[in-house]
Protein backbone atom coordinates (compact mmCIF):
# COMPACT_ATOMS: atom_id res chain seq x y z
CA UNK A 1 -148.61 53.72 85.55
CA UNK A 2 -149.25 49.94 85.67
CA UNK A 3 -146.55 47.98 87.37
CA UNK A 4 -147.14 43.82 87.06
CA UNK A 5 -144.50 41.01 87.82
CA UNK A 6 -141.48 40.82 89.82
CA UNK A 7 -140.68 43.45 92.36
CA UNK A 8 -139.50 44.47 95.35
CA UNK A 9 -140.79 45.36 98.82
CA UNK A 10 -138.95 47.61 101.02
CA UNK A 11 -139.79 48.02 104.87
CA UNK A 12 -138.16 50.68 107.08
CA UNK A 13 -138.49 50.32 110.39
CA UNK A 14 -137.80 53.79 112.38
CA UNK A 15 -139.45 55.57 115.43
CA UNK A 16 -142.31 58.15 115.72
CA UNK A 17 -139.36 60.49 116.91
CA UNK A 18 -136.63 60.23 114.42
CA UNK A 19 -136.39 63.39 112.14
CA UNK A 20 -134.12 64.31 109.30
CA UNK A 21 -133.13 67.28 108.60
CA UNK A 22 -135.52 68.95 111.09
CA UNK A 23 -138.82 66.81 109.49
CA UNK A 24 -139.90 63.83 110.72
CA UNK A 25 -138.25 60.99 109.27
CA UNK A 26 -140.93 59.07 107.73
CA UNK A 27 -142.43 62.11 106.38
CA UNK A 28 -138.87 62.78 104.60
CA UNK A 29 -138.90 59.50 103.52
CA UNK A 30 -142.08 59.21 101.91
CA UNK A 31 -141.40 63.09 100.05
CA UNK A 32 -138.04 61.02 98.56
CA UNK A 33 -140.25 58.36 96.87
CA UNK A 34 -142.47 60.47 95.56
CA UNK A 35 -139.75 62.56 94.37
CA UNK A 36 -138.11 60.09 92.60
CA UNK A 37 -141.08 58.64 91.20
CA UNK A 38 -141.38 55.66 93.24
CA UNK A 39 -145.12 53.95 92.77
CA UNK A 40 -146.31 54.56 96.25
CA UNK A 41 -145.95 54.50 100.04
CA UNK A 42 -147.61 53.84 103.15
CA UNK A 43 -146.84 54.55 106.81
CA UNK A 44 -147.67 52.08 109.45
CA UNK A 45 -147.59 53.05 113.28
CA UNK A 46 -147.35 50.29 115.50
CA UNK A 47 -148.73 49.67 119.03
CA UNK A 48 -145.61 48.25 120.43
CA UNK A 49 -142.71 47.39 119.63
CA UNK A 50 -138.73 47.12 120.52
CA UNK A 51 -135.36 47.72 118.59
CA UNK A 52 -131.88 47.34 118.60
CA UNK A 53 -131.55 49.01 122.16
CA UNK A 54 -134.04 46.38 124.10
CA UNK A 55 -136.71 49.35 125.21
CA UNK A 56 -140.07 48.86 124.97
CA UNK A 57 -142.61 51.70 123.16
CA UNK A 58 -146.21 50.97 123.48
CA UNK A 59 -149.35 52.90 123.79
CA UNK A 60 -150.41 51.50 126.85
CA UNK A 61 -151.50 54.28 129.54
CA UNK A 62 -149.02 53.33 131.99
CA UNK A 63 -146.04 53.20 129.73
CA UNK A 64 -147.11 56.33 127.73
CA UNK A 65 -144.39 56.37 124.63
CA UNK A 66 -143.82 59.40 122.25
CA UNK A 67 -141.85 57.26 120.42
CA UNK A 68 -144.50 54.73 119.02
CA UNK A 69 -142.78 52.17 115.73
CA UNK A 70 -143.44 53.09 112.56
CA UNK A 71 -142.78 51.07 109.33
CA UNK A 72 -142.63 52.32 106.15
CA UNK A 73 -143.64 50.00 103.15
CA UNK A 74 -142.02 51.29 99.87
CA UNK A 75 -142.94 48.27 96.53
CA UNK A 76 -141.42 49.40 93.09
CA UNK A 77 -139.41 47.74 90.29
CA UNK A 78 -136.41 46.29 91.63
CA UNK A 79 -134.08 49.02 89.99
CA UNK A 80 -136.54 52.11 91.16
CA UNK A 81 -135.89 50.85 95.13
CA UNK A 82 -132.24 49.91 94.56
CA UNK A 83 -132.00 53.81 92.99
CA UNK A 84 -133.19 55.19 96.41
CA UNK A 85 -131.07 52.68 98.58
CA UNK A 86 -128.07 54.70 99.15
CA UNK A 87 -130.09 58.02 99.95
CA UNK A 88 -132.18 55.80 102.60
CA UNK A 89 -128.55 55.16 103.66
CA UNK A 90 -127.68 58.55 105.18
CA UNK A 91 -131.39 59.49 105.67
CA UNK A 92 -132.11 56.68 108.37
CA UNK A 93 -129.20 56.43 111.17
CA UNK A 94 -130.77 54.45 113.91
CA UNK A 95 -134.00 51.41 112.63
CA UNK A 96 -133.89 48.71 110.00
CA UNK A 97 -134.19 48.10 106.08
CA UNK A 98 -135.04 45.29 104.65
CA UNK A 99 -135.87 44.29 101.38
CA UNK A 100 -137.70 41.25 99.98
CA UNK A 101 -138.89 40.31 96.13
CA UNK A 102 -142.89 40.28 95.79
CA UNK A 103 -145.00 39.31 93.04
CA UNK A 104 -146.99 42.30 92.03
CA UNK A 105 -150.32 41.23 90.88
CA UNK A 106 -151.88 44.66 90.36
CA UNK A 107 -151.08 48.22 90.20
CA UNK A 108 -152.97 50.63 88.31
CA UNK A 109 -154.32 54.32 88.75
CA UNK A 110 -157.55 55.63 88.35
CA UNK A 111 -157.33 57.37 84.64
């Protein structure tokens, strides 16, 4: 697959602790892309971070979280990510989507 041009960059922003359907969310979330053919996916975990509800979750020793941020960076044709949209919908009940156009200068697989 080679993908070139306009596209579009998807970021979901959940915790380490949010699950779906008894799996952890970002795993279920990155099984849906590849599922529905989306070019690729990456997981991020953060350090620290805060949400919608104000609290804090950072590694630091004192504050110990188990429920570190995680971001999950989804980049596709525009009408691959708006395909999966609506099943992100009901997958992700508490975090953040967003969804900005990017200029894909390369993506190819090794042959």
């Amino acid at each position: 697959m080679r993908i070139e041009g306009e596209g579009k960059l998807l970021r979901i922003f959940i915790g380490e602790s949010d699950h779906h359907e008894g799996v952890p969310l970002h795993e279920a979330i990155v099984r849906l892309a590849r599922a529905r053919g989306i070019a690729g996916a990456t997981v991020l975990r953060g350090l620290e971070g805060f949400g919608a509800n104000s609290l804090i979750h950072t590694t630091k020793v004192l504050r110990l979280s188990q429920d570190l941020p995680l971001v999950i960076e989804i980049v596709d044709r525009e009408e691959r990510i708006t395909a999966i949209l609506p099943e992100l919908d009901a997958m992700v009940n508490e975090g953040l989507i967003t969804l900005e156009k990017v200029h894909i200068i390369k993506y190819r697989r090794r042959d």
